[in-house]
Protein backbone atom coordinates (compact mmCIF):
# COMPACT_ATOMS: atom_id res chain seq x y z
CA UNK A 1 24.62 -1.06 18.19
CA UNK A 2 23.64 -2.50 14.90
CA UNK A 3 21.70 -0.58 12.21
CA UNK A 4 18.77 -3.54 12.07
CA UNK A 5 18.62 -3.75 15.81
CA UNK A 6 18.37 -0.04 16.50
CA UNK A 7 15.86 0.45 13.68
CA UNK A 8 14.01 -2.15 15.37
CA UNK A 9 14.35 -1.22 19.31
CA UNK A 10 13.40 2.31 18.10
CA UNK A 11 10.72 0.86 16.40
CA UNK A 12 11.19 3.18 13.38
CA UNK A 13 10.57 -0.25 11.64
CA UNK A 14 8.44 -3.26 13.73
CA UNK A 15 10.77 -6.02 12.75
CA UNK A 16 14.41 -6.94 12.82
CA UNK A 17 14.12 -9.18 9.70
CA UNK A 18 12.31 -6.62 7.73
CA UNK A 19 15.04 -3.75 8.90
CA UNK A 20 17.59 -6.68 7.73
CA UNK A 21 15.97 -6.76 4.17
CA UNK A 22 15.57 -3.01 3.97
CA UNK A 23 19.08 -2.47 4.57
CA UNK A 24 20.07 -5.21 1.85
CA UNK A 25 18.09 -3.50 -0.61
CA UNK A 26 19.80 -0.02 0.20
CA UNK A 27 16.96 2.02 1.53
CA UNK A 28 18.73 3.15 4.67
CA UNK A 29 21.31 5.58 4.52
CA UNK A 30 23.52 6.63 7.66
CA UNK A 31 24.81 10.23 7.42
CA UNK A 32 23.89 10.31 3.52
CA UNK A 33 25.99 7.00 2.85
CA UNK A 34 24.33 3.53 2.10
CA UNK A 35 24.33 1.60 5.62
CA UNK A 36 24.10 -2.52 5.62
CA UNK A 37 22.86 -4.15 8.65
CA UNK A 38 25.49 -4.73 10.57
CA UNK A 39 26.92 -0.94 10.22
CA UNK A 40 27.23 0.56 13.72
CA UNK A 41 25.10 3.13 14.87
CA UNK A 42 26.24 6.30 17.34
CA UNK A 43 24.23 8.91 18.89
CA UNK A 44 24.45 11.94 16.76
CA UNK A 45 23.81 10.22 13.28
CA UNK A 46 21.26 10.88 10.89
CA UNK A 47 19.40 8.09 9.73
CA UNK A 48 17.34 8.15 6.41
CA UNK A 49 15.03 5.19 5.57
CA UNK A 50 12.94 4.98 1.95
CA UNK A 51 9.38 3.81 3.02
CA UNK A 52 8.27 3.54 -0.77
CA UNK A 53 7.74 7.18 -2.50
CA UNK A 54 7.90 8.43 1.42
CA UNK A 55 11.34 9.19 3.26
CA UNK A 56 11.64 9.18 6.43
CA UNK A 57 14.97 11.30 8.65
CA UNK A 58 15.89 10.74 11.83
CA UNK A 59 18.79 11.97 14.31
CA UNK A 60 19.74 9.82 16.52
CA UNK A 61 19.74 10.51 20.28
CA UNK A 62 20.21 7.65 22.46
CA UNK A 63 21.45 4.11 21.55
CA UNK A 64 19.78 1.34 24.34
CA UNK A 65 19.39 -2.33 24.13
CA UNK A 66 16.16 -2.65 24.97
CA UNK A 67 13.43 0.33 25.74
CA UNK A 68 9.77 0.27 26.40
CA UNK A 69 7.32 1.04 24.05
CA UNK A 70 6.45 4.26 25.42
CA UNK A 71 10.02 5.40 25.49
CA UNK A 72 10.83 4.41 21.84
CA UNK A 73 10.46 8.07 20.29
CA UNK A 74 12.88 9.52 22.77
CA UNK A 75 15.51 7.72 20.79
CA UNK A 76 15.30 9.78 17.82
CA UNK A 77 14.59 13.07 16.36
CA UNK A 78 12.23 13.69 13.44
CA UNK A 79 14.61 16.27 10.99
């Protein structure tokens, strides 16, 4: 699955477009690398995203088209 479309299914960030533009400006990193938008994303990576002076690292856990809101955190791991 795509970077912006898992960041937004997970809802670690609300929108696609604004997961689109984060990734363009280099504040998500896949496994410690700089990721752009369209870099795939596999169960097992660690995800960092810069949320201004805050960053925010994930593992990921399960990669699903679509979830319910609910069952968005049980894509991801807080590390």
């Amino acid at each position: 699955m795509r970077l912006d479309k898992y960041l937004k299914v997970s809802r670690l960030i609300k929108r696609r477009s604004v997961a689109n533009e984060a990734c363009d400006a280099g504040r998500v990193q896949i496994n410690g690398r700089v990721a752009k938008a369209g870099t795939e994303v596999k169960v097992g990576d660690h995800l960092t995203i810069q949320f201004g002076n805050k960053d925010v690292s994930v593992e990921v856990l399960d990669v699903q088209e679509t979830v319910h809101k609910e069952n968005a955190g049980e894509l991801y791991k807080y590390i």
